[in-house]
PDB file of N, CA and C in Angstrom:
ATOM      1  N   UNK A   1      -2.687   0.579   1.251  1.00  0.00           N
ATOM      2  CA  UNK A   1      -3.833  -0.259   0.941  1.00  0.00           C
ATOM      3  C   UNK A   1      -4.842  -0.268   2.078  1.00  0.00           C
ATOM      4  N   UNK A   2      -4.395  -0.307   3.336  1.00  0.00           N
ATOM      5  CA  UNK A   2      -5.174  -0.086   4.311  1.00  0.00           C
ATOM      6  C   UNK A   2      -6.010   1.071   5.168  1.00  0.00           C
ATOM      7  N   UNK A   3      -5.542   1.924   4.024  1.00  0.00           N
ATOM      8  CA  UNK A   3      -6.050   3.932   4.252  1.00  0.00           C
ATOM      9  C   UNK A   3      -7.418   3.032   2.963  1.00  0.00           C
ATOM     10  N   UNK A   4      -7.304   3.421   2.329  1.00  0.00           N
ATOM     11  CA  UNK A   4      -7.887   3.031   0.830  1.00  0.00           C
ATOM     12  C   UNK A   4      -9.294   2.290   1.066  1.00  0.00           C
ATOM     13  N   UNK A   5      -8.778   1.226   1.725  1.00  0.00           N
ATOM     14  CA  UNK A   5      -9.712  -0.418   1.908  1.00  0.00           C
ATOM     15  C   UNK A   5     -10.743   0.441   2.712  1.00  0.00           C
ATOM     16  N   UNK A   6     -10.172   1.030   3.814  1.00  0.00           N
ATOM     17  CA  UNK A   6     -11.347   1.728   4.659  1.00  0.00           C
ATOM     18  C   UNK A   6     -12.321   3.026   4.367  1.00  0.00           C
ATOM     19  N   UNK A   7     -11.403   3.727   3.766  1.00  0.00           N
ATOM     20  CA  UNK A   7     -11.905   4.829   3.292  1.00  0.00           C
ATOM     21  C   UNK A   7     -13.511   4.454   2.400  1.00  0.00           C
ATOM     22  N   UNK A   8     -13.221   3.483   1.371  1.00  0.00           N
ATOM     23  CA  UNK A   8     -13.745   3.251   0.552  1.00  0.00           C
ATOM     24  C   UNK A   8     -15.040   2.598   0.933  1.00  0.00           C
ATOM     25  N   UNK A   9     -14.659   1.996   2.866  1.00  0.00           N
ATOM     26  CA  UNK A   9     -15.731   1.697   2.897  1.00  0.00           C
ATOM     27  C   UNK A   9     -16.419   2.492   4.543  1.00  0.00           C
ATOM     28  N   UNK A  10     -16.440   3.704   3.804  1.00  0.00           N
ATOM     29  CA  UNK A  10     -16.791   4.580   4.074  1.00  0.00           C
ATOM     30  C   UNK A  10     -16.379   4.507   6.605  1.00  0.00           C
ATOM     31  N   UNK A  11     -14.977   4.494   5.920  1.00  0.00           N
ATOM     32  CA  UNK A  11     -14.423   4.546   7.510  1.00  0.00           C
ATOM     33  C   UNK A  11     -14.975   2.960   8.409  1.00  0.00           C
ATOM     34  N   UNK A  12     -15.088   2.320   8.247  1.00  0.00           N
ATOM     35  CA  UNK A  12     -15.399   1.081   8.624  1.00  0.00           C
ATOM     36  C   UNK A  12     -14.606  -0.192   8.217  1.00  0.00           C
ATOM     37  N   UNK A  13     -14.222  -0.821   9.013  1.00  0.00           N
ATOM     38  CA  UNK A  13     -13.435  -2.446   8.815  1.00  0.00           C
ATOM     39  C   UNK A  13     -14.231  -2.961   7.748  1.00  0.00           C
ATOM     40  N   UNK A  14     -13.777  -3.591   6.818  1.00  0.00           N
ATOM     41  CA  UNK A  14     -14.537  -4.848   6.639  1.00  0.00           C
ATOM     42  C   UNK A  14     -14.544  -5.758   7.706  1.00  0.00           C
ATOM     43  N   UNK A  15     -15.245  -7.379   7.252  1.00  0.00           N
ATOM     44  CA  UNK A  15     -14.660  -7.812   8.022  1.00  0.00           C
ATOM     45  C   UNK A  15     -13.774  -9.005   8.063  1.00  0.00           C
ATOM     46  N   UNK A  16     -13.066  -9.290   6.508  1.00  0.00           N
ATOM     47  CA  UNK A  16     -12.011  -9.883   6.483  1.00  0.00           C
ATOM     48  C   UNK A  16     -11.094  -9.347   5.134  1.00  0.00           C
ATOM     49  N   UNK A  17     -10.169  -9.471   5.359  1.00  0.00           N
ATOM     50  CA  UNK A  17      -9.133  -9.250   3.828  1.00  0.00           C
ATOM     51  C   UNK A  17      -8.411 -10.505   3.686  1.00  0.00           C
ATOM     52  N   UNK A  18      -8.825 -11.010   2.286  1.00  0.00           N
ATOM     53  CA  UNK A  18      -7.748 -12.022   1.696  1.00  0.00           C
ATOM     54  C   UNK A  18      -6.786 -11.235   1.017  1.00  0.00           C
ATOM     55  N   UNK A  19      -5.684 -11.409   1.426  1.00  0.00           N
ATOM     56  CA  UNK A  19      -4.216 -10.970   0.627  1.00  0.00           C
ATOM     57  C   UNK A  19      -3.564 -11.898  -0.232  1.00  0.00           C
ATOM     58  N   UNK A  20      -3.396 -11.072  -0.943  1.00  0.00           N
ATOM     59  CA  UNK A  20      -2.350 -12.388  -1.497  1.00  0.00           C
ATOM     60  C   UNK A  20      -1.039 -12.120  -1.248  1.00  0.00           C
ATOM     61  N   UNK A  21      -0.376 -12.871  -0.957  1.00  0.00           N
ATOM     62  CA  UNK A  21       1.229 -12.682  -0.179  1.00  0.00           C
ATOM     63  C   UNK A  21       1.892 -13.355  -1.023  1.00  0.00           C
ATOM     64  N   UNK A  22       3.184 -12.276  -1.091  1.00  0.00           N
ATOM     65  CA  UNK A  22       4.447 -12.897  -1.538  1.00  0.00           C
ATOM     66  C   UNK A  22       5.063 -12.973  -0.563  1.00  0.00           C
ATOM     67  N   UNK A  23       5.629 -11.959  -0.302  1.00  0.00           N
ATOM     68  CA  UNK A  23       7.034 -11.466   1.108  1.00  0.00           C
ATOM     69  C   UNK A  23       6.169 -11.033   1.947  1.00  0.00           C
ATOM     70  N   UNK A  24       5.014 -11.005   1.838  1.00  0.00           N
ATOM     71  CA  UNK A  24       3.847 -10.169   3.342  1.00  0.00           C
ATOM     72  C   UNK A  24       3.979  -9.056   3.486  1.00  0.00           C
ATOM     73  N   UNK A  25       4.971  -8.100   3.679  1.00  0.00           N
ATOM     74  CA  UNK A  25       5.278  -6.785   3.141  1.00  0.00           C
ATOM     75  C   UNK A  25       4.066  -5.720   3.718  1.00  0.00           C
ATOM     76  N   UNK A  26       3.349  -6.500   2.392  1.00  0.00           N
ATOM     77  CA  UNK A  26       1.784  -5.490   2.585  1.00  0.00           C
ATOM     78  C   UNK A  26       0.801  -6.006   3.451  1.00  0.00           C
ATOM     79  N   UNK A  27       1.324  -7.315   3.759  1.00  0.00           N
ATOM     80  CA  UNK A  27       0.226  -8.003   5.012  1.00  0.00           C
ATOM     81  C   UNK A  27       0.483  -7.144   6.292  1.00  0.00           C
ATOM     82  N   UNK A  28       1.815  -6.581   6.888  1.00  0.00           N
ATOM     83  CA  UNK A  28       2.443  -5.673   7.707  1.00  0.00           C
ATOM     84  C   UNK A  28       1.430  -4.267   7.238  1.00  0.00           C
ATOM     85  N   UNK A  29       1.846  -3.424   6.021  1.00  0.00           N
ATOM     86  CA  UNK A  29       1.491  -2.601   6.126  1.00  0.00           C
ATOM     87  C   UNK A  29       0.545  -2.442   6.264  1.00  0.00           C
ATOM     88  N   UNK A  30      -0.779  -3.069   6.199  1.00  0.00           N
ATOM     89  CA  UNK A  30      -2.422  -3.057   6.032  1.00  0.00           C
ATOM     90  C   UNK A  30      -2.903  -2.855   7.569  1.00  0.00           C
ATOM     91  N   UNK A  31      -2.138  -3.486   8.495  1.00  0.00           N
ATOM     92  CA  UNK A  31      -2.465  -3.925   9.847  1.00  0.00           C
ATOM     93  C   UNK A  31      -1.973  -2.421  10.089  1.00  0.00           C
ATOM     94  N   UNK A  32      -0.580  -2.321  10.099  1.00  0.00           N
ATOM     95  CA  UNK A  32       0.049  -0.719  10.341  1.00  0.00           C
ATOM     96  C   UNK A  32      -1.019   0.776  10.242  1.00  0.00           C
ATOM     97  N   UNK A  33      -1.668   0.507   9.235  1.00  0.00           N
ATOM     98  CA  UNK A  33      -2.531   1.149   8.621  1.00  0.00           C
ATOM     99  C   UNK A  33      -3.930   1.386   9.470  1.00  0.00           C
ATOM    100  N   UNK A  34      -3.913   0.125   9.746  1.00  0.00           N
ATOM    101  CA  UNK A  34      -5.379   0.180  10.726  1.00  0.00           C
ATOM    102  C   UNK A  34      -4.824   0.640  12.367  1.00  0.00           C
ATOM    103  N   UNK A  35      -3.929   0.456  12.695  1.00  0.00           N
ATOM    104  CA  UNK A  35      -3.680   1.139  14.435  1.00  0.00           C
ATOM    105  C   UNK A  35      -3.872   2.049  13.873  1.00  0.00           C
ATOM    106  N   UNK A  36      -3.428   2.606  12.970  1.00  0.00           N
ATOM    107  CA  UNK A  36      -2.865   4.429  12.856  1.00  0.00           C
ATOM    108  C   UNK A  36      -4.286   5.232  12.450  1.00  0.00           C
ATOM    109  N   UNK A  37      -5.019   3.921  11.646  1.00  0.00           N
ATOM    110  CA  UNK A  37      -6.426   4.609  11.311  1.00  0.00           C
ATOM    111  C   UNK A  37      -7.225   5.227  12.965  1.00  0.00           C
ATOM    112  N   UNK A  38      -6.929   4.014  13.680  1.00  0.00           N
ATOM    113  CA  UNK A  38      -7.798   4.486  15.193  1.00  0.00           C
ATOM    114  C   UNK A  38      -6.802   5.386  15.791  1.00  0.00           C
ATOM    115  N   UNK A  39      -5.489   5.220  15.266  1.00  0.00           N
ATOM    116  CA  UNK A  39      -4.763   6.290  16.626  1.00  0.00           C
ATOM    117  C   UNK A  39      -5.190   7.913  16.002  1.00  0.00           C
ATOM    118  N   UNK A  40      -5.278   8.127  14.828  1.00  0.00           N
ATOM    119  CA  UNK A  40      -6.023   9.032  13.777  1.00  0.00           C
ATOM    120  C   UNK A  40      -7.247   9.697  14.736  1.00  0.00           C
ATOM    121  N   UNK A  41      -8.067   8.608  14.892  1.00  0.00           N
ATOM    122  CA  UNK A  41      -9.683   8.645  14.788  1.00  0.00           C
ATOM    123  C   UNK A  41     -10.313   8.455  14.277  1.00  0.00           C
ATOM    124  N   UNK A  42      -9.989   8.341  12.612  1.00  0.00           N
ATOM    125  CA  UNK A  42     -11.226   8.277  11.391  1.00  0.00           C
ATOM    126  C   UNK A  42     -11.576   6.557  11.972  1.00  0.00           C
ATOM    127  N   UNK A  43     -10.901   5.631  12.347  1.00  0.00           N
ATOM    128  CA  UNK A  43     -11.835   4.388  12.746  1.00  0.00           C
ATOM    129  C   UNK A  43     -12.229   4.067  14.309  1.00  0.00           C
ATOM    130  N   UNK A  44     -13.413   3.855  14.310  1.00  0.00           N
ATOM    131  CA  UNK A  44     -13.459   3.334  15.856  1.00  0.00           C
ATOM    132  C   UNK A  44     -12.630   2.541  16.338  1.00  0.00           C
ATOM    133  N   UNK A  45     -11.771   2.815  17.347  1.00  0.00           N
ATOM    134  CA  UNK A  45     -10.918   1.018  17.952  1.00  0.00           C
ATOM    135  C   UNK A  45     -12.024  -0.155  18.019  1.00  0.00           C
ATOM    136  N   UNK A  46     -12.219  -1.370  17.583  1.00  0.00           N
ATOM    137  CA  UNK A  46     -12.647  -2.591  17.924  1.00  0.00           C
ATOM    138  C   UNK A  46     -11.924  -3.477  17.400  1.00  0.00           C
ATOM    139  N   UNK A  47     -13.246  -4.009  16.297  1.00  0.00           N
ATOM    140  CA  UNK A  47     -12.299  -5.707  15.818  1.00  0.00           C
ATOM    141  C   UNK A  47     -12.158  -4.997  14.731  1.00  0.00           C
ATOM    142  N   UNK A  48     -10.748  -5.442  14.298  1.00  0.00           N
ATOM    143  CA  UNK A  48      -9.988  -5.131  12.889  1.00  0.00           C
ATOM    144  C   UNK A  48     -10.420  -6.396  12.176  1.00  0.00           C
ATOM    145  N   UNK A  49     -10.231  -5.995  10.980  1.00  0.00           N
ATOM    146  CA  UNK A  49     -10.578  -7.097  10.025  1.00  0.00           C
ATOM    147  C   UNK A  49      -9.447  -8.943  10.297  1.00  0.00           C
ATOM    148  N   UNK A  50     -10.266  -9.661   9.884  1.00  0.00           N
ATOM    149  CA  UNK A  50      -9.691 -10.723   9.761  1.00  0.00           C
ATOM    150  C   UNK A  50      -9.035 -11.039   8.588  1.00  0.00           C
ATOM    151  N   UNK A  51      -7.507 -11.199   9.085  1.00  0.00           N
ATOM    152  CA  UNK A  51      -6.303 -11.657   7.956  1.00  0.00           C
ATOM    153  C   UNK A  51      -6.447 -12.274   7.634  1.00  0.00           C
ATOM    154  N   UNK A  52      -6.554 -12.697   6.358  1.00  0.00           N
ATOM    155  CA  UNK A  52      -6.360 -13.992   5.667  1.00  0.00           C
ATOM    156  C   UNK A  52      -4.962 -14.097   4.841  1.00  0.00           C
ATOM    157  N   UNK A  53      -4.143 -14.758   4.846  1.00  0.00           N
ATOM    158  CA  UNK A  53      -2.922 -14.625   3.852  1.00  0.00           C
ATOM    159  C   UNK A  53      -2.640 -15.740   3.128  1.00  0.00           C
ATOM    160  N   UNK A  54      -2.908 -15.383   1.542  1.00  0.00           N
ATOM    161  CA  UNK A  54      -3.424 -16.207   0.293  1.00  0.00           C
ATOM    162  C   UNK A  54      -1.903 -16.472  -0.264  1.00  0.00           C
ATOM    163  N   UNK A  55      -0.956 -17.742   0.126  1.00  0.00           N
ATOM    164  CA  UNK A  55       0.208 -17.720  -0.447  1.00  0.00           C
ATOM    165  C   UNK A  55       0.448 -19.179  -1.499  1.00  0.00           C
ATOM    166  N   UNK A  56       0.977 -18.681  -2.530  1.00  0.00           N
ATOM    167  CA  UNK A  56       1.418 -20.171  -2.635  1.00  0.00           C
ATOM    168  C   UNK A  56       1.773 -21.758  -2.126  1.00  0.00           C
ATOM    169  N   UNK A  57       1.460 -22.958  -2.036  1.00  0.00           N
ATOM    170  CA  UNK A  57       1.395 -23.735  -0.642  1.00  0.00           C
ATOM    171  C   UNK A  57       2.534 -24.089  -0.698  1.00  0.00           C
ATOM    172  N   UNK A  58       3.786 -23.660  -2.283  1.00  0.00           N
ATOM    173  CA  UNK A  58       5.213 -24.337  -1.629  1.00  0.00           C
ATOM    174  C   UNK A  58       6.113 -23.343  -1.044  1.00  0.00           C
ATOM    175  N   UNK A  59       5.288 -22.332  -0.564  1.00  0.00           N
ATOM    176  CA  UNK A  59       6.305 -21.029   0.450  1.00  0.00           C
ATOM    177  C   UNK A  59       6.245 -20.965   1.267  1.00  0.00           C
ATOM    178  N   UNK A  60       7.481 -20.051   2.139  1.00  0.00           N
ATOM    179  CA  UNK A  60       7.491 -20.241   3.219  1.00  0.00           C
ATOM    180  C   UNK A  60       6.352 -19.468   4.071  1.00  0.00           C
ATOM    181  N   UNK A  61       5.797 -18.455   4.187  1.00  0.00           N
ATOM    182  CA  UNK A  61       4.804 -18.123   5.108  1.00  0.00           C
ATOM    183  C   UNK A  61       3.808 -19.305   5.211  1.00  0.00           C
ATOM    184  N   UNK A  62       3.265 -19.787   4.235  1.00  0.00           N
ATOM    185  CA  UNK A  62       2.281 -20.947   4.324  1.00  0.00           C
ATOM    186  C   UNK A  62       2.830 -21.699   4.953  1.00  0.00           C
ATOM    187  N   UNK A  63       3.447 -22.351   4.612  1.00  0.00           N
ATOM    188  CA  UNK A  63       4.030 -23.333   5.442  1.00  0.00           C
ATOM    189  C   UNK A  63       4.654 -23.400   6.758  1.00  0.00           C
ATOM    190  N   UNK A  64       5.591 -21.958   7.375  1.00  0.00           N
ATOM    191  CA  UNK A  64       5.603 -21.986   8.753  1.00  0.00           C
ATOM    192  C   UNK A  64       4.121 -21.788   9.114  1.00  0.00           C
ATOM    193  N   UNK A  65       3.193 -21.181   9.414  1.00  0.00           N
ATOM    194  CA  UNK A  65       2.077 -20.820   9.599  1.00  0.00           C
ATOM    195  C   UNK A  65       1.326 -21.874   9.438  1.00  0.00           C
ATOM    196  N   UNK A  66       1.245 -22.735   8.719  1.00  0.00           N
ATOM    197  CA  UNK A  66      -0.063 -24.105   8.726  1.00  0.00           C
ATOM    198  C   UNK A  66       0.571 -25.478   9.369  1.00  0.00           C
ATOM    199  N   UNK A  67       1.708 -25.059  10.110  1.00  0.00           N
ATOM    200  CA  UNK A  67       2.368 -26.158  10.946  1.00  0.00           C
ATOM    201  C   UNK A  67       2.525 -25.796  12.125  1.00  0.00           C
ATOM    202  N   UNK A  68       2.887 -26.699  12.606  1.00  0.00           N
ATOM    203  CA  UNK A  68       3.468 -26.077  14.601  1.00  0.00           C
ATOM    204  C   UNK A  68       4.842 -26.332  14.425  1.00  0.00           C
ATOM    205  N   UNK A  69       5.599 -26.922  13.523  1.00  0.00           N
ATOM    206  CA  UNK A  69       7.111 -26.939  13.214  1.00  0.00           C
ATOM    207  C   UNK A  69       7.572 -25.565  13.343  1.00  0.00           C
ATOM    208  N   UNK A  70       8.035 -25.297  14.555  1.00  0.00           N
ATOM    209  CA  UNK A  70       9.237 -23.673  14.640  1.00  0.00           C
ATOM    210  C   UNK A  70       9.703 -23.431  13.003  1.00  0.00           C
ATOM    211  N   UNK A  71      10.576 -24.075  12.644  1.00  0.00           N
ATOM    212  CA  UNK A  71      11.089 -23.633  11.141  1.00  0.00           C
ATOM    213  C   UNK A  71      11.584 -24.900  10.652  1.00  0.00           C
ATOM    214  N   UNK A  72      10.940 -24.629   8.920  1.00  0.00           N
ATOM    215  CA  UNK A  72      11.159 -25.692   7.921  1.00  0.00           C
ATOM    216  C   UNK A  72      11.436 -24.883   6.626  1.00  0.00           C
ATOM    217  N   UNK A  73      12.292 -26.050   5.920  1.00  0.00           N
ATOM    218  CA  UNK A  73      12.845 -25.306   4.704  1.00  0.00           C
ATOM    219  C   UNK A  73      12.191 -24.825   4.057  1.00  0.00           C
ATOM    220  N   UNK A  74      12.741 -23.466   2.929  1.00  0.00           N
ATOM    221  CA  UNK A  74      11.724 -23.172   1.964  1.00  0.00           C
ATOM    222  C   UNK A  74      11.735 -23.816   1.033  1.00  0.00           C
ATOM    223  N   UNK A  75      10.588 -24.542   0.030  1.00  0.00           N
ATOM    224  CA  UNK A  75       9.986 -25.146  -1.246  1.00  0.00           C
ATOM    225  C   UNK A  75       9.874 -24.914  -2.377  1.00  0.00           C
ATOM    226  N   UNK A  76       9.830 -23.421  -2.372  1.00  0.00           N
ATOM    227  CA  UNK A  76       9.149 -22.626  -3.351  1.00  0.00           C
ATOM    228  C   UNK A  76      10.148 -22.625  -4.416  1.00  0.00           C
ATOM    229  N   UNK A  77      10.519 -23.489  -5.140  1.00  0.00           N
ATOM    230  CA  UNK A  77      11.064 -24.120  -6.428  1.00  0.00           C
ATOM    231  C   UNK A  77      10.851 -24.159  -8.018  1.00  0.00           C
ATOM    232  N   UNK A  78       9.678 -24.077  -7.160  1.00  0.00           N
ATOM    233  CA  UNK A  78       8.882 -24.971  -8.722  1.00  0.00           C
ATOM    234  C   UNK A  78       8.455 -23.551  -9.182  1.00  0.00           C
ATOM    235  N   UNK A  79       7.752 -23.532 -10.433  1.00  0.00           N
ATOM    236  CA  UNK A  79       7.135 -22.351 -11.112  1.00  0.00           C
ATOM    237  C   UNK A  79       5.416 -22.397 -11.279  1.00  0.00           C
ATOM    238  N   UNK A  80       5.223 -21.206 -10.740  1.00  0.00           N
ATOM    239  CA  UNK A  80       3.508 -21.308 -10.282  1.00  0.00           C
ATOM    240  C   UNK A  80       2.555 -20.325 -11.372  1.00  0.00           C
ATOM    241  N   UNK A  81       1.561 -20.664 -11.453  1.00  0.00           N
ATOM    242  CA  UNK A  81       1.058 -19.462 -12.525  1.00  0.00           C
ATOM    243  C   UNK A  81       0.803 -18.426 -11.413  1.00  0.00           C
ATOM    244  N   UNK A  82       0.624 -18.453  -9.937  1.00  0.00           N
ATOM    245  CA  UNK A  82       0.120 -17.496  -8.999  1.00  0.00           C
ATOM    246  C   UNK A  82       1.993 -16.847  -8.257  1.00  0.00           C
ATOM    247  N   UNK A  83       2.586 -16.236  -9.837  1.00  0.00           N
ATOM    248  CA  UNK A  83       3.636 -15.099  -9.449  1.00  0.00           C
ATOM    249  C   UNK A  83       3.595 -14.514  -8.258  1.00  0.00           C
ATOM    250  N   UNK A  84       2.551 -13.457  -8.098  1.00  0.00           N
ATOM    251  CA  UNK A  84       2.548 -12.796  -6.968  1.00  0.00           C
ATOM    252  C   UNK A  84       2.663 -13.550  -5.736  1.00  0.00           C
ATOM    253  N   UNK A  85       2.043 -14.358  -5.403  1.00  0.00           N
ATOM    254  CA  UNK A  85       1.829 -15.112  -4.568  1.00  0.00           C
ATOM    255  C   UNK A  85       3.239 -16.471  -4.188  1.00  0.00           C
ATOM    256  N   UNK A  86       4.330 -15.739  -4.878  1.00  0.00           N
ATOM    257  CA  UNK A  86       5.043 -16.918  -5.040  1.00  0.00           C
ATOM    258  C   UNK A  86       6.573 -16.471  -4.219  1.00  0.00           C
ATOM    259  N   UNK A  87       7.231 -16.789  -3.261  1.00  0.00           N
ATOM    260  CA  UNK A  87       8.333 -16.063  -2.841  1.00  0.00           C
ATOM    261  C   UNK A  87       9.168 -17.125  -2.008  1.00  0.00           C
ATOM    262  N   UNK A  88      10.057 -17.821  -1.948  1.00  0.00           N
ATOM    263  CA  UNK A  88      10.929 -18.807  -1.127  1.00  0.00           C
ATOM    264  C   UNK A  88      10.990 -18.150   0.006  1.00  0.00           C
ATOM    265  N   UNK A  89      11.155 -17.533   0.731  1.00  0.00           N
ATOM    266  CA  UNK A  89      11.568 -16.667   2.098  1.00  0.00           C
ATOM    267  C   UNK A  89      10.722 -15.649   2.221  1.00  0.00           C
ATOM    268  N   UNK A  90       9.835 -15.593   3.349  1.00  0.00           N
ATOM    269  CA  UNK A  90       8.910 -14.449   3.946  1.00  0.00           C
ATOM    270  C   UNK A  90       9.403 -13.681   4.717  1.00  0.00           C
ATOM    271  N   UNK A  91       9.180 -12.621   3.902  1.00  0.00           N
ATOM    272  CA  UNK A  91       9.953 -11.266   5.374  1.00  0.00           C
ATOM    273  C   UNK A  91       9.130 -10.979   6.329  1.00  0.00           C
ATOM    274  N   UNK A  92      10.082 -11.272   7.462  1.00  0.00           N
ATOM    275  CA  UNK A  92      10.077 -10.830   9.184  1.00  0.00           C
ATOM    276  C   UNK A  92       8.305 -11.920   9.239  1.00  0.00           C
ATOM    277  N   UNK A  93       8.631 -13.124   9.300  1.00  0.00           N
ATOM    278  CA  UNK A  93       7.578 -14.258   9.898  1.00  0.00           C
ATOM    279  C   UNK A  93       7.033 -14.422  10.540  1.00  0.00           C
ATOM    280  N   UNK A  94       7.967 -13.813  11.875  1.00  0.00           N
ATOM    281  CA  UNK A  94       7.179 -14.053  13.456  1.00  0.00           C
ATOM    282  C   UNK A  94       6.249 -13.103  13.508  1.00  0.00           C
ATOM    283  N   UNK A  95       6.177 -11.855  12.824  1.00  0.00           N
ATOM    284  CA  UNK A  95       5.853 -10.452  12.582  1.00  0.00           C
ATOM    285  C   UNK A  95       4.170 -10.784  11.902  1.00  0.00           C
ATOM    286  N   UNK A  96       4.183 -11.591  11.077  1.00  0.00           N
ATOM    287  CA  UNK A  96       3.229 -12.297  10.025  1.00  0.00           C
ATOM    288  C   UNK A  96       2.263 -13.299  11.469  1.00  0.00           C
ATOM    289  N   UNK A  97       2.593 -13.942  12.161  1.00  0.00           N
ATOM    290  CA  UNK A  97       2.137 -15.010  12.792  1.00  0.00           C
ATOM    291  C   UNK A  97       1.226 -14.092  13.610  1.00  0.00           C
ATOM    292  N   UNK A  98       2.221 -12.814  14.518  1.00  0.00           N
ATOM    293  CA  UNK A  98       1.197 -11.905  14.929  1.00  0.00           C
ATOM    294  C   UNK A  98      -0.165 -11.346  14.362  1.00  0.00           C
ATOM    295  N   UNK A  99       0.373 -11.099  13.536  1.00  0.00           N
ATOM    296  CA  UNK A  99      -0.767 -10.088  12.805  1.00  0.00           C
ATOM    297  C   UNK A  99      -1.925 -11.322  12.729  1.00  0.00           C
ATOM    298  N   UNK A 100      -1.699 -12.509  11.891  1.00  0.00           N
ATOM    299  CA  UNK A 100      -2.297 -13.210  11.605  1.00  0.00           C
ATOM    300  C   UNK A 100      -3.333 -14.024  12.962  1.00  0.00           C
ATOM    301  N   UNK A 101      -2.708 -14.165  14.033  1.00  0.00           N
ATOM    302  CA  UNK A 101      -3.399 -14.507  15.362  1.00  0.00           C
ATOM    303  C   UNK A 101      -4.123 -13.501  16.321  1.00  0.00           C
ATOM    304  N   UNK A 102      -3.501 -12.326  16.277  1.00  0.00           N
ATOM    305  CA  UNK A 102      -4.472 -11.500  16.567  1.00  0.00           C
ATOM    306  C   UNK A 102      -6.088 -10.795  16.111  1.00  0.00           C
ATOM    307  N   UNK A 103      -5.345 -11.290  14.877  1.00  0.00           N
ATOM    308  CA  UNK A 103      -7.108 -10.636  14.240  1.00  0.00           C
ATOM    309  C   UNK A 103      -7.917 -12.196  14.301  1.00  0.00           C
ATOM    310  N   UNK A 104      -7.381 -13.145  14.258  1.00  0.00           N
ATOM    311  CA  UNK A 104      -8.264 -14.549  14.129  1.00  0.00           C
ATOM    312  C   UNK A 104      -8.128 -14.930  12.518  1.00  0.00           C
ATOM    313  N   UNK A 105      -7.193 -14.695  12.236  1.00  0.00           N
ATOM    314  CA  UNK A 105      -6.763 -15.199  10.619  1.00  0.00           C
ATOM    315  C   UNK A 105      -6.361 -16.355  10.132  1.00  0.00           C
ATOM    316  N   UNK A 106      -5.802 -16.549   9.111  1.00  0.00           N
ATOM    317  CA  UNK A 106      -5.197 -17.774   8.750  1.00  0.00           C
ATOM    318  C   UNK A 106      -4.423 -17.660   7.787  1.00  0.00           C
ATOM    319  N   UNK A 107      -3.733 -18.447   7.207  1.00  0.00           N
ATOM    320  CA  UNK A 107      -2.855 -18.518   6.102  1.00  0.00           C
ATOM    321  C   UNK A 107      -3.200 -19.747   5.114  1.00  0.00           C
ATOM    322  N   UNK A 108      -3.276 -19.725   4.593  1.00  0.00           N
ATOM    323  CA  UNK A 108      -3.986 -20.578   3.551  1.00  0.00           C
ATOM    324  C   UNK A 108      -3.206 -20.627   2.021  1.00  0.00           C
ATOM    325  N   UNK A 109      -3.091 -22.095   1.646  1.00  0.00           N
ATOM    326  CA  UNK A 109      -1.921 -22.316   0.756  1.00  0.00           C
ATOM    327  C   UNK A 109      -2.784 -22.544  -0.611  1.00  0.00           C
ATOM    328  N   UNK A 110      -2.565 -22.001  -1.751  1.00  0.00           N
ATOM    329  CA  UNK A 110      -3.347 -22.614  -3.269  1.00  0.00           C
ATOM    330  C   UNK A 110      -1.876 -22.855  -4.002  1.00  0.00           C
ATOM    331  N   UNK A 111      -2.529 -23.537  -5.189  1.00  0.00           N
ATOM    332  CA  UNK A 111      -1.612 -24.500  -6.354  1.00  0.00           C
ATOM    333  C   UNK A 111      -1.849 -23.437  -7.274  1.00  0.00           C
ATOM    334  N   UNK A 112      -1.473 -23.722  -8.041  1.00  0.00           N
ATOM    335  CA  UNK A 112      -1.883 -23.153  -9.580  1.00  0.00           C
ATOM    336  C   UNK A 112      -1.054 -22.988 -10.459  1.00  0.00           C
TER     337      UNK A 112
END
């Protein structure tokens, strides 16, 4: 997704991506995508786009991430119309917090 996103715009960052996250997965690979774009060359090294990660607000990435609580249970119980976006346990978290603080991102929780 992160070959793609750039390509398309014609070798250049945007300058933010909202994701929508389940397991983050692809929040990892997008970032992955962009070192490798500059270690490549096709992108200039600067500012990479700003993460945004669009999760359900009773999961866990949202919720470690919009607290300063080290770790709290997962929520994600209930049944959401935003599927994708819906996952009790986020893979590799601390991994997510990076990505997300380095570019100047956020994590941001919706209902639905």
């Amino acid at each position: 997704m992160g070959y793609e996103l750039v390509e398309q715009l014609r070798w250049e960052y945007p300058a933010a991506v909202f994701y929508p996250t389940g397991g983050g997965v692809g929040l990892i690979g997008m970032w992955k995508a962009f070192i490798e774009l500059e270690e490549l060359g096709w992108v200039k090294p600067g500012k990479r786009p700003r993460m945004i990660a669009v999760q359900s607000s009773g999961c866990a990435l949202w919720q470690r991430l919009s607290t300063t609580r080290e770790s709290q249970p997962s929520v994600a119980k209930r049944r959401d119309v935003c599927v994708g976006t819906t996952r009790a346990e986020a893979l590799r978290r601390l991994h997510h917090a990076e990505i997300l603080k380095e570019s100047g991102g956020v994590a941001l929780g919706v209902s639905g």
